[in-house]
Structure formats: C-alpha cells, structure tokens
Protein backbone atom coordinates (compact mmCIF):
# COMPACT_ATOMS: atom_id res chain seq x y z
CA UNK A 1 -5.92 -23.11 5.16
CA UNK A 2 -8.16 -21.97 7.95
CA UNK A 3 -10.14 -19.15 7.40
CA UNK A 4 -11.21 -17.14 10.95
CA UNK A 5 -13.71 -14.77 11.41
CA UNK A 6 -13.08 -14.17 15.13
CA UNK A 7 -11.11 -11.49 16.93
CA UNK A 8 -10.96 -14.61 20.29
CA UNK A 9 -10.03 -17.38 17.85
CA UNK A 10 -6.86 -15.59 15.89
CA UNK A 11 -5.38 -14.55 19.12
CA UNK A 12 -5.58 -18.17 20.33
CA UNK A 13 -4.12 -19.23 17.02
CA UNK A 14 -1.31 -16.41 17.38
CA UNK A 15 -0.28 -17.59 21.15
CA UNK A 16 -0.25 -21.13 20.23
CA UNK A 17 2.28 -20.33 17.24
CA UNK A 18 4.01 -18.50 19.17
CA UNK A 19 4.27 -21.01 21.71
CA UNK A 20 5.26 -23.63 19.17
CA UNK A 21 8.18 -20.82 17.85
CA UNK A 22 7.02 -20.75 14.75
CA UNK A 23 7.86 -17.54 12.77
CA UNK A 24 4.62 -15.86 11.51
CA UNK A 25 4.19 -13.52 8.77
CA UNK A 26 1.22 -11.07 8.03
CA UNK A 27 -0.27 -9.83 5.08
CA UNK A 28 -2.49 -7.34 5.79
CA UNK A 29 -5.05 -6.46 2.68
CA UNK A 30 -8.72 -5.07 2.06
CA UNK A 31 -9.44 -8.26 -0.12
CA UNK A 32 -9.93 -8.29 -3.70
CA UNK A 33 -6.63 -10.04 -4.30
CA UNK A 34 -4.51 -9.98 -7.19
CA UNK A 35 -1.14 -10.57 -8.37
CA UNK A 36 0.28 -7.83 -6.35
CA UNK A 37 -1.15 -9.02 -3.27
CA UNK A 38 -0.18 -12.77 -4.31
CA UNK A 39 3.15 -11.70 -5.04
CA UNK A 40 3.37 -10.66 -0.73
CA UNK A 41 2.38 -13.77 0.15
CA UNK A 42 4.98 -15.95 -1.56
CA UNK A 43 7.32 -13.74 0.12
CA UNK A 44 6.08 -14.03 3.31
CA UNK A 45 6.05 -17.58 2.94
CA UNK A 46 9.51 -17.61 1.58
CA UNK A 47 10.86 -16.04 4.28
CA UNK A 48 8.13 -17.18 7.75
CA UNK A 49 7.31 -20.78 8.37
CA UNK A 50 3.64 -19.81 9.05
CA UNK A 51 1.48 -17.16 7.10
CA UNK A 52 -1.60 -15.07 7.64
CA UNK A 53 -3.21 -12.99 5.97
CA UNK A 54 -5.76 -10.85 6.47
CA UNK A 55 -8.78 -9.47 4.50
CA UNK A 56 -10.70 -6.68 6.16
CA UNK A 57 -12.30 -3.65 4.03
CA UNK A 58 -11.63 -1.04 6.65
CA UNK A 59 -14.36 1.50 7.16
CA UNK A 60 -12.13 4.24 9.52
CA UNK A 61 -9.69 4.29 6.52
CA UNK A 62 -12.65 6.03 4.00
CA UNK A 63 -13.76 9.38 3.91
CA UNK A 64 -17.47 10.10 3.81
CA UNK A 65 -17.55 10.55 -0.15
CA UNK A 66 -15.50 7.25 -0.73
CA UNK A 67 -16.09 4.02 -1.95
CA UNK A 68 -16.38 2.22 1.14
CA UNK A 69 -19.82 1.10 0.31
CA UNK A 70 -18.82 -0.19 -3.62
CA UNK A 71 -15.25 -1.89 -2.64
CA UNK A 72 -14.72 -4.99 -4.05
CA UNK A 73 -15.80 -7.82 -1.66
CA UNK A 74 -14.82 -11.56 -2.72
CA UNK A 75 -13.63 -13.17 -0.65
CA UNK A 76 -14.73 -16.73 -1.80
CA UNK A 77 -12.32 -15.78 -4.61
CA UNK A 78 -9.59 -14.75 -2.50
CA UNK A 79 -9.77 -18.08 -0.82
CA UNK A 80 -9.39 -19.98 -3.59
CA UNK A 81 -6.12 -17.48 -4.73
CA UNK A 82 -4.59 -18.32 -1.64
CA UNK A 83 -5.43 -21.93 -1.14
CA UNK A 84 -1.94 -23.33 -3.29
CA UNK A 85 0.24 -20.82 -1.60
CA UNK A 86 1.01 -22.45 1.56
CA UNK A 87 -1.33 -19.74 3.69
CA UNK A 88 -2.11 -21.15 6.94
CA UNK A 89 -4.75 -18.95 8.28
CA UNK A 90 -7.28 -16.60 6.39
CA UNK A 91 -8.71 -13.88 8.93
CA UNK A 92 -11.90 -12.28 7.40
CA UNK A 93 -13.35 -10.27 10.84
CA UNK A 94 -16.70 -8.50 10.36
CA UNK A 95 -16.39 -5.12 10.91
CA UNK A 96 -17.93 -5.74 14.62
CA UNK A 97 -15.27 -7.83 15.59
CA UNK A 98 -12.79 -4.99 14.71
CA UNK A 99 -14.70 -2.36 16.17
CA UNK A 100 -16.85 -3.44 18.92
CA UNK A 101 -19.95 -0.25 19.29
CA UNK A 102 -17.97 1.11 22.13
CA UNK A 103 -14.78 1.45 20.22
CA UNK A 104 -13.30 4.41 20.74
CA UNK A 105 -9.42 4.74 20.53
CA UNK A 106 -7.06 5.43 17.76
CA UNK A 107 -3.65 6.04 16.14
CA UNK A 108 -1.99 9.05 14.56
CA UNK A 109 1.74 9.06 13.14
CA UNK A 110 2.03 13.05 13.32
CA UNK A 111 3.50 14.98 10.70
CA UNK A 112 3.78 12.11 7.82
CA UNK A 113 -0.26 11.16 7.90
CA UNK A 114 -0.75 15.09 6.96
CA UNK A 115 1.18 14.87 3.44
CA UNK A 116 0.38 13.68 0.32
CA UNK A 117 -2.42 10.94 0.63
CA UNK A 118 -3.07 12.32 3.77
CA UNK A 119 -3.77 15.89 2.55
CA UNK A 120 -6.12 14.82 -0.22
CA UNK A 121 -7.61 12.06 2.01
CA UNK A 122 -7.90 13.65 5.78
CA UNK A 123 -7.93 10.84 8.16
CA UNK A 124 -6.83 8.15 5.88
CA UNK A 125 -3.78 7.38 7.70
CA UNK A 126 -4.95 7.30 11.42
CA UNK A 127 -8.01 4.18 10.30
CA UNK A 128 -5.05 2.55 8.59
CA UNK A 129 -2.57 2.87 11.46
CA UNK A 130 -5.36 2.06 13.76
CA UNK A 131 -5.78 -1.26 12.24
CA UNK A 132 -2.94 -1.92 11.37
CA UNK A 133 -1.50 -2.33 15.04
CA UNK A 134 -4.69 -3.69 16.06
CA UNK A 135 -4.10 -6.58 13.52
CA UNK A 136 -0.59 -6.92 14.52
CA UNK A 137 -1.65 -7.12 17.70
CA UNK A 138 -4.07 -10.08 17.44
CA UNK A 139 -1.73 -11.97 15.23
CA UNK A 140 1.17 -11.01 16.62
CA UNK A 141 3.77 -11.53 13.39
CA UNK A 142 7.42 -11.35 13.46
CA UNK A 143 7.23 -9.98 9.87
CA UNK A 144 4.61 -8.05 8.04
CA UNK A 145 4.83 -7.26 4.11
CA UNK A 146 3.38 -4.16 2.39
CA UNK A 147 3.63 -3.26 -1.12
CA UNK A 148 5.51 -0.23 -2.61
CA UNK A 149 2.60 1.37 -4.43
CA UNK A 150 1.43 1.98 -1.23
CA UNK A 151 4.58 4.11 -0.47
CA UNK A 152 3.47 6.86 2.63
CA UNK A 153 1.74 3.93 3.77
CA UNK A 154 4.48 1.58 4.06
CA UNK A 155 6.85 4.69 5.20
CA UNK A 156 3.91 5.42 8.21
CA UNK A 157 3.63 2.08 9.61
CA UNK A 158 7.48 1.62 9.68
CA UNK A 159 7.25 5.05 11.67
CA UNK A 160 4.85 3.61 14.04
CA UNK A 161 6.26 0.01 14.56
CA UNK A 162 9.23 2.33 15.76
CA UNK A 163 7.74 4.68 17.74
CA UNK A 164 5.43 2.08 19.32
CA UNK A 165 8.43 -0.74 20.13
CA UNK A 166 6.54 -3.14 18.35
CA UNK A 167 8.46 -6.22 17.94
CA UNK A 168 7.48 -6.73 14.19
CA UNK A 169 9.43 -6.11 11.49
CA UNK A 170 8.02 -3.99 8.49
CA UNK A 171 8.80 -5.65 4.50
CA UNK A 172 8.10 -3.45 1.68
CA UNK A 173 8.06 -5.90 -1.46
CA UNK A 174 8.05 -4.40 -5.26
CA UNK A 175 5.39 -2.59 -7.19
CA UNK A 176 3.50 -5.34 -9.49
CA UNK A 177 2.68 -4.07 -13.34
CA UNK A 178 0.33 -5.32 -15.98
CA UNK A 179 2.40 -5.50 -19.14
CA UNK A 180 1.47 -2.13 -20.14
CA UNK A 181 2.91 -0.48 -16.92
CA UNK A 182 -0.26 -0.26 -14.53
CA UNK A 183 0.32 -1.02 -11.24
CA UNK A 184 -1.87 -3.66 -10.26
CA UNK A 185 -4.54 -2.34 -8.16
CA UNK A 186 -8.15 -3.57 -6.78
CA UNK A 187 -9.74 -0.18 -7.77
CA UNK A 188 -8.71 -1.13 -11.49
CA UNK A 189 -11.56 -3.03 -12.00
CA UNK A 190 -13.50 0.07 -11.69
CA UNK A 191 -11.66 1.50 -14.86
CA UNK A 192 -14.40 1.56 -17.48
CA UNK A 193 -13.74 1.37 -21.48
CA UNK A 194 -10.94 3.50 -22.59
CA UNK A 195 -10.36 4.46 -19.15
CA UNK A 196 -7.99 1.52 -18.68
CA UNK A 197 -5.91 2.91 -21.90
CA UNK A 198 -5.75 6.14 -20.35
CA UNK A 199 -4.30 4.97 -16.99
CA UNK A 200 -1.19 3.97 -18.39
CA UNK A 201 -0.66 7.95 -18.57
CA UNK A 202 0.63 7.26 -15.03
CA UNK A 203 3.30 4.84 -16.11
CA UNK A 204 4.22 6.78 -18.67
CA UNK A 205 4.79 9.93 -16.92
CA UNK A 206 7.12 7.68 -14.44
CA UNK A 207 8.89 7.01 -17.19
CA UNK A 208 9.57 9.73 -18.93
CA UNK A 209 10.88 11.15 -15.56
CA UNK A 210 13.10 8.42 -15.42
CA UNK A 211 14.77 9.28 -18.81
CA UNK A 212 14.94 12.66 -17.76
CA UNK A 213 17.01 11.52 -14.72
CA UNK A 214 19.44 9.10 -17.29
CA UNK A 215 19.90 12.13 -19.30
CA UNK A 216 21.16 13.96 -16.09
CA UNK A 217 18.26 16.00 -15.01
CA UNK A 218 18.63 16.59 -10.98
CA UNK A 219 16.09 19.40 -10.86
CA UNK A 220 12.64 18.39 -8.73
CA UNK A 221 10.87 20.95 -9.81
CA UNK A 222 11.42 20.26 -13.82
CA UNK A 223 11.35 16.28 -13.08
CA UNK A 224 7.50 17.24 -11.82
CA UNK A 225 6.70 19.42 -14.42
CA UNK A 226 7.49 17.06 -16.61
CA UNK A 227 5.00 14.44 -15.12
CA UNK A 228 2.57 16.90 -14.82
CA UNK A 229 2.76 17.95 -18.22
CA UNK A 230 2.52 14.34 -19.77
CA UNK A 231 -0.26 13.70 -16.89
CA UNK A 232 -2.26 16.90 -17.91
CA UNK A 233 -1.88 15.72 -21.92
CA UNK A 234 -4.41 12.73 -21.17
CA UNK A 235 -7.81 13.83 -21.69
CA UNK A 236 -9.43 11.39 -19.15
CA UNK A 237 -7.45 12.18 -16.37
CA UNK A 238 -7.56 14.69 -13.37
CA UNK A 239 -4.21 15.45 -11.43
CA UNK A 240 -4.86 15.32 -7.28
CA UNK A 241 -0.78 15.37 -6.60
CA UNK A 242 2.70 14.46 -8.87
CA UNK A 243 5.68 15.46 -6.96
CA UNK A 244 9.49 14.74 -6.18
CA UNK A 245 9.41 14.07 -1.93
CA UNK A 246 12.09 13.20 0.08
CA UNK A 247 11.62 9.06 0.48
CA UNK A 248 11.82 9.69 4.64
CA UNK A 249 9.87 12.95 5.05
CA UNK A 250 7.94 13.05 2.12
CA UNK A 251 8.45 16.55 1.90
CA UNK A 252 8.94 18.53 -1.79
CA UNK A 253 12.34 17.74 -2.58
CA UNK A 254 14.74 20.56 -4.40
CA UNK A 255 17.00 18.27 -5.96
CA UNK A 256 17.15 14.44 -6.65
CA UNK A 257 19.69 13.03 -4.48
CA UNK A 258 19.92 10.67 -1.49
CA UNK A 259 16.43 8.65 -1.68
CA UNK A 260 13.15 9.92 -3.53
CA UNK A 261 9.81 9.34 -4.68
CA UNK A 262 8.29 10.44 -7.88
CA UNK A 263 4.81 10.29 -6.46
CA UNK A 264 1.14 10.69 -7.87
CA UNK A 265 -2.54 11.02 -7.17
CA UNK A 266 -4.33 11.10 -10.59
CA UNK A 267 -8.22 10.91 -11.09
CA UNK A 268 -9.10 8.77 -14.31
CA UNK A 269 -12.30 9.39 -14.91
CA UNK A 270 -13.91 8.74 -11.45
CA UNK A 271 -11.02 6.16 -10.39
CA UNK A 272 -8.79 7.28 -7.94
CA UNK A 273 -5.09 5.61 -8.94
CA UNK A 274 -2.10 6.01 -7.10
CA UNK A 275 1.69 4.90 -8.28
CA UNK A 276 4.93 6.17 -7.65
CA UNK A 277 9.13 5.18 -8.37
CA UNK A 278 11.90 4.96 -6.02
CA UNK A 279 14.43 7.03 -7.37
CA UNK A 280 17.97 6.25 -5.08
CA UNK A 281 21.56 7.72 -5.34
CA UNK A 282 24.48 5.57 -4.59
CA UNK A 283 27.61 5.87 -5.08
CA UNK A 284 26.99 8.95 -7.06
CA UNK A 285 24.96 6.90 -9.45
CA UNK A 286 21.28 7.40 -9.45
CA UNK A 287 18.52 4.30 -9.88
CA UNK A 288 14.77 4.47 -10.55
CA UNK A 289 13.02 1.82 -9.78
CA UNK A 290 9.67 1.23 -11.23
C-alpha cells in the first residue's frame, strides 16, 4: 500500500489507473478507522480492482465550537488497519494541499444541506460537499462507498454527483453495531464512563420504533414521540433532533410509507452521536432496517 501525501502525486496515480482501465474505488474518511470504515473497504475491494482511500480531517466541515481541534488523528494506526485489505493507495493530504491560502471556492446542494444535520450544524454540508468532489476529482473513482449512519450525507452527495454529471457512482454500505446496538463511530471514543451505557438509549429508541411499526403503527408523529420519549428517559442524554423524514427529501414525514428514516441527533453528555433506520414499504409490507 502506498500512502500519498500529495495533491500532484494522487492525480498522477489516478490518470495512470485510469490509463491502465483499472476500476478504482474511493473511500473517503476523516481517519480514526474502525470496523465501520473497514467494513467499506472490503466492499470496495470486492467490487473495484484498485482501492483508495482517503484520510483527511476536514476543517470547512466544523463549526467554530467543534471538535476540529480534538478529532482523533492516527493515522499510523489506520495504516496498519488497512495494510491486509488489499488497499492500494492511502492519501493522507495536509490540510495545505487541500486548501492552498488562496482557496476560495465551494459547493452547496440547496435545500437538503439546510435540514436536519444541516440545521443544527450550519455549513456542515457545503465543507463536506466541497471535499468531497474535490477528492473525487483528484482520484477520479468509478465507485465511491459511504456508510448509512451518515444518511443526509450519503443522500447529499448522491444529489450532487447528479447534479454535477460526475461520472462516479455513489455506494451506501450498512450501518456497523457494537453488540449492544451502537453504531460504530470515531467520536465514541470520546464517550466517558457510563456514558457509553447510556448511548445505547439511541439503539434502543430505534428499536422500540421498529416494534411499534410490526405492531402496525403508521403514524410519524407517534413513531417520534415514541423515540423521543425513550430518548428523553436517559438521564445523560440531550435530544438535538429524532424525527420520521421522507428518505429523498428529508422532510417530516406524516405517515410511514414509501421510504423513511427514523433519524436522530442526541447529545450524551458532551458527545455528539448520530444514528438512524431505514424504514421501506414494499409490496405493502414495511422493513426497518437497523
């Protein structure tokens, strides 16, 4: 595995693959890595006969009271993670390689970067967008894989890629859970003491909107009361969002049908945690997917 630090250097390694018709695929993360990042790369290399990923903490995608400055940073340990999996290239840019001191340009996906995340986190979206298609733009991939937890995310860069033309196609691979139903996250590690009991509150309000659903509950507004309720019960934790959206709007939904998220924002303690289920009718049968 190569690991690059240049901007010049993975573009020359991105036209030669090209050249050679090899079919790349990126993984795009902030570092940190664990099994749900791991878990994108054997996909990608399942499915492309060349894999990159990349590990960049991205300043433009933190607010001014975030934890930009205390995000986890290890990337010797990421290399070795990724050193049995078949990854060809490692590209670890400094942050002046990404954004040169004259930098000035970047990307907005209107409407969808304004809800949600966006709305507790105001110009989250555009520094992830932004470097986002600057990193597909160096490496040039023919697929790049996101994870679910990450679900506006994944739903704004598919909006872009569109938009935009680009000629790379957008995977979204499964949420990955600890045992006791946390999604795995990098900002777990922040979880101190009984903090990391409490966070399964978010699990456990998923799922307990989940029975609802099996016991025939179609009603949006009592599915999130109910996760609000069970969310609220946990003395540790703070509620930013939990609501039903739409899956392609991420608007408040009325009713469950057609495709929707059970989504949530919940503070525990000072850790920010996000996690969400795909909730899908078919057929006139209704899935959740944890």
């Amino acid at each position: 595995m190569e690991l690059i630090h240049t901007v010049d250097w993975m573009n020359q390694v991105a036209r030669q693959a090209r050249t050679d018709g090899a079919i790349v695929g990126l993984v795009p993360t902030m570092g940190a890595l664990h099994d749900g990042h791991l878990s994108l790369v054997r996909a990608a290399r399942d499915e492309c006969s060349s894999v990159v990923v990349s590990v960049f903490v991205n300043p433009k995608q933190f607010g001014p009271t975030e934890d930009f400055d205390r995000y986890p940073r290890t990337l010797d340990a990421d290399r070795a993670a990724l050193e049995p999996l078949g990854v060809g290239h490692l590209f670890a840019p400094p942050v002046e390689e990404m954004y040169p001191s004259d930098f000035s340009s970047a990307v907005l996906v209107e409407g969808l970067s304004e809800r949600l995340e966006g709305r507790s986190r105001p110009g989250h979206f555009r520094g992830v967008t932004t470097v986002v298609l600057k990193l597909f733009e160096i490496v040039q991939p023919s697929y790049a894989y996101f994870g679910r937890k990450d679900a506006q995310q994944a739903r704004i860069i598919r909006q872009m890629t569109r938009d935009l033309n680009l000629d790379t196609q957008i995977v979204v691979c499964p949420i990955v859970r600890e045992p006791d139903g946390l999604a795995l996250s990098s900002r777990n590690s922040y979880l101190q003491g009984p903090e990391r009991a409490a966070a399964t509150v978010l699990h456990r309000s998923l799922a307990a909107v989940r029975e609802r659903i099996e016991r025939g509950e179609r009603r949006a507004d009592v599915l999130a009361d109910e996760m609000r309720a069970i969310l609220s019960a946990e003395p540790l934790s703070a509620i930013d969002y939990a609501e039903i959206v739409d899956a392609d709007t991420f608007e408040p939904a009325m009713r469950v049908h057609g495709s929707c998220l059970a989504v949530m924002a919940v503070f525990i303690g000072s850790t920010r945690l996000i996690d969400n289920m795909l909730i899908e009718e078919r057929d006139g049968r209704i899935t959740c997917t944890l």
